[in-house]
Protein backbone atom coordinates (compact mmCIF):
# COMPACT_ATOMS: atom_id res chain seq x y z
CA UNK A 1 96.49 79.49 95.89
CA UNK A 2 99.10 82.37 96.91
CA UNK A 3 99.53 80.79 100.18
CA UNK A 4 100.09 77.27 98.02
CA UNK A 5 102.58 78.69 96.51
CA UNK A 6 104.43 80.73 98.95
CA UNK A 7 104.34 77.64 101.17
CA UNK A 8 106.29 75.60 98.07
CA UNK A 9 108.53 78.72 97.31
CA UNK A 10 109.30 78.06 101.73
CA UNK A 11 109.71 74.75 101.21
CA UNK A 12 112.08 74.59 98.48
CA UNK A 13 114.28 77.88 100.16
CA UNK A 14 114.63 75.51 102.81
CA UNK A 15 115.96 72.46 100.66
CA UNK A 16 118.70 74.49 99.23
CA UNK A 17 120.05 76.46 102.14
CA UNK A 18 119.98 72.85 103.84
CA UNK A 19 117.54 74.45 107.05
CA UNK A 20 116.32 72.04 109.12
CA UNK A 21 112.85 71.31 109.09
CA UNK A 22 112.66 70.57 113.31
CA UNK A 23 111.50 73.44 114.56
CA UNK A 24 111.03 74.11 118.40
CA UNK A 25 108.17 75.83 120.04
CA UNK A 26 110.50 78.30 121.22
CA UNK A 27 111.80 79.02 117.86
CA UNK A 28 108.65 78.90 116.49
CA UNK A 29 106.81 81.48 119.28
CA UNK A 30 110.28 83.97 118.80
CA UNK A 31 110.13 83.89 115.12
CA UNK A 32 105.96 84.73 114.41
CA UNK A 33 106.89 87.56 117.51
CA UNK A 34 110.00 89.01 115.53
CA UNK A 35 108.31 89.12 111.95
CA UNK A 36 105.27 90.38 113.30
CA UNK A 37 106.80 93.21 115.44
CA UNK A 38 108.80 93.95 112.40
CA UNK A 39 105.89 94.27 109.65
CA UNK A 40 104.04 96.31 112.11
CA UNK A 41 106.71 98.64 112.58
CA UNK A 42 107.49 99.06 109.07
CA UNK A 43 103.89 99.53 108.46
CA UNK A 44 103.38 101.91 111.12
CA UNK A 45 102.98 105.40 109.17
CA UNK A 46 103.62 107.86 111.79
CA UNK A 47 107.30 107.29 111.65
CA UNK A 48 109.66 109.04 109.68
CA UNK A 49 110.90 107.82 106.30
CA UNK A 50 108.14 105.27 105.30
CA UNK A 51 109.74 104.14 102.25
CA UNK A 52 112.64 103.46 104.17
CA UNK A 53 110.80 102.03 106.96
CA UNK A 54 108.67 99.71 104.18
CA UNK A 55 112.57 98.44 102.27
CA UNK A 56 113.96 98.01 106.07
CA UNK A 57 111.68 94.26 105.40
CA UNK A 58 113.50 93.42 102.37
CA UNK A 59 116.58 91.25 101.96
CA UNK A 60 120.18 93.51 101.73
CA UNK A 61 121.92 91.09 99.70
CA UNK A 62 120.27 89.35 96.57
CA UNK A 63 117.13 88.71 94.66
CA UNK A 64 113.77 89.65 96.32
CA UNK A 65 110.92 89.02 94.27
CA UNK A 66 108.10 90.58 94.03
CA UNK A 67 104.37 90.22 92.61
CA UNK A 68 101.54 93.19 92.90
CA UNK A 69 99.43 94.57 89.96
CA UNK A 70 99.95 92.35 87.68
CA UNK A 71 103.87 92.66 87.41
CA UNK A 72 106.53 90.75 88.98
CA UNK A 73 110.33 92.90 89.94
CA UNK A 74 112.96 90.83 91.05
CA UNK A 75 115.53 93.40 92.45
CA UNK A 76 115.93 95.50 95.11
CA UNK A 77 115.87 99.13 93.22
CA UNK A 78 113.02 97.90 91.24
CA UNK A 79 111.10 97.32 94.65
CA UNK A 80 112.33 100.79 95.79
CA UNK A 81 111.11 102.08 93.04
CA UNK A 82 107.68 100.92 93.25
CA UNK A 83 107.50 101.63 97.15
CA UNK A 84 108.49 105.22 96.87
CA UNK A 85 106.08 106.11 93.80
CA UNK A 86 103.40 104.24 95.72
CA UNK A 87 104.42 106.57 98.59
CA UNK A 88 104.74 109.85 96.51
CA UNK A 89 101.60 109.29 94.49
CA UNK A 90 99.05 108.00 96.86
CA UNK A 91 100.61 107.76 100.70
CA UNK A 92 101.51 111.56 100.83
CA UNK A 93 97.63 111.84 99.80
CA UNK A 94 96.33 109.70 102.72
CA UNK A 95 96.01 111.95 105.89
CA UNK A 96 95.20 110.07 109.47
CA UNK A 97 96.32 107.32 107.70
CA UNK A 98 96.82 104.09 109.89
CA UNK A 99 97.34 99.91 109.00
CA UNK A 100 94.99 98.02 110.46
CA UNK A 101 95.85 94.28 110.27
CA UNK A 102 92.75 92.41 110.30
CA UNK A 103 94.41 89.03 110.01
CA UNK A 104 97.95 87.80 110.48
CA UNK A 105 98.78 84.17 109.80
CA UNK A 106 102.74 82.94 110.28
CA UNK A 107 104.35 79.67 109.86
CA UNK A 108 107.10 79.11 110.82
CA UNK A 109 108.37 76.37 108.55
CA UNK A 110 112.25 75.49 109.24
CA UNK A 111 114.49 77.79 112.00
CA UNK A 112 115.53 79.90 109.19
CA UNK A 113 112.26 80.44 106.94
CA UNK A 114 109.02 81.54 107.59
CA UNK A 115 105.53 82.34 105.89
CA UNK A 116 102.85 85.49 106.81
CA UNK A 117 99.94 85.44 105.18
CA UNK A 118 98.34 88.70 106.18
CA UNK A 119 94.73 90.83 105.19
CA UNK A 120 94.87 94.86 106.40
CA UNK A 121 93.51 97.71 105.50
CA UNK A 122 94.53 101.58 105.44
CA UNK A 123 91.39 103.58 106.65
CA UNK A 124 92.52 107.38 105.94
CA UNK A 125 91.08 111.04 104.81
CA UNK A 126 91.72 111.98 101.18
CA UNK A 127 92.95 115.40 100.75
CA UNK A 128 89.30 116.47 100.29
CA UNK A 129 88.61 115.45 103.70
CA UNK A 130 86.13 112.12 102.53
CA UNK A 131 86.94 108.91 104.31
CA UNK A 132 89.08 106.56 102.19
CA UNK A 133 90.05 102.71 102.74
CA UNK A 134 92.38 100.96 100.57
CA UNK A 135 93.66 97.06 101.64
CA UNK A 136 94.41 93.77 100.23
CA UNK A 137 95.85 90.67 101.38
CA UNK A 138 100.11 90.06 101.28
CA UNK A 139 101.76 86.85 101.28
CA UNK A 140 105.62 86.92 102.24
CA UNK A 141 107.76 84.36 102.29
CA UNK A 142 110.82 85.37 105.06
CA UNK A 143 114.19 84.06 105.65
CA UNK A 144 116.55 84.57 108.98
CA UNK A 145 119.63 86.48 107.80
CA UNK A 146 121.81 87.93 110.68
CA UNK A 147 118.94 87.64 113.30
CA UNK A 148 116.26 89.97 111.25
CA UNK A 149 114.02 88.19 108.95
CA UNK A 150 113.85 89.44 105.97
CA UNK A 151 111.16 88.92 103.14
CA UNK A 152 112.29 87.11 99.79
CA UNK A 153 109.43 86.35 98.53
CA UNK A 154 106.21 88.14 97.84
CA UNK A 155 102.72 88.51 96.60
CA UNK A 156 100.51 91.43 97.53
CA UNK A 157 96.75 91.81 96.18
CA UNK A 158 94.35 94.32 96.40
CA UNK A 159 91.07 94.90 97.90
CA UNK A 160 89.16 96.14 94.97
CA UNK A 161 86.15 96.76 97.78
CA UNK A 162 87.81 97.92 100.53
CA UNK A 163 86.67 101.46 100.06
């Protein structure tokens, strides 16, 4: 159902920035290459600045919504907010800590707007040394802005038995 409704959130992004729908196979091959290569850098834990790395997905300029836990923010210091405690109370905990994404699903639905549909999972070492795993499943919806797509649009869900 999140992917239904990402997919209509797309959809309707599309209608009102007038996108075309027509989308090449070139187009579509450079787009699900760029947003991948971009989530997978953000996500990739051994750089410096992961909160930084983690907002470097999200829109500059306007509203980006977001759903996880049961609440929805809709601006951009909101999100940072909620990245960076995320980061301070559980990431700084997780040590070896590494995103493995075990699916990865993009449309590409107009030139300028895109939808991942992605499951991962963190494998890591508490700070007691036991093994840890926390994942979940994240729908984004993305739109082209100055040749970087950016997410507008999300959903993210837990994995209450990952670990």
């Amino acid at each position: 159902m999140t992917r239904s409704i990402a997919s209509i959130v797309a959809v309707l992004a599309c209608a009102c920035t007038g996108a075309s729908r027509e989308v090449s196979p070139l187009q579509r091959l450079t787009a699900e290459r760029a947003i991948r290569s971009e989530v997978v850098a953000a996500y990739d834990f051994s750089r410096p600045d992961v909160p930084g790395n983690l907002m470097a997905l999200y829109a500059p300029t306007g509203p980006v919504i977001s759903a996880s836990g049961g609440r929805i923010t809709t601006s951009r210091d909101s999100l940072r907010a909620g990245i960076e405690a995320f980061w301070s109370n559980v990431g700084v905990n997780m040590r070896d800590a590494h995103v493995e994404w075990t699916a990865m699903h993009i449309q590409v639905l107009a030139p300028t707007v895109a939808v991942m549909t992605a499951t991962y999972r963190i494998p890591h070492k508490q700070p007691s040394g036991l093994p840890h795993v926390i994942g979940g499943a994240w729908t984004a919806v993305f739109r082209l802005e100055n040749g970087h797509w950016y997410v507008i649009d999300e959903h993210l869900s837990d994995d209450p038995f990952a670990s």
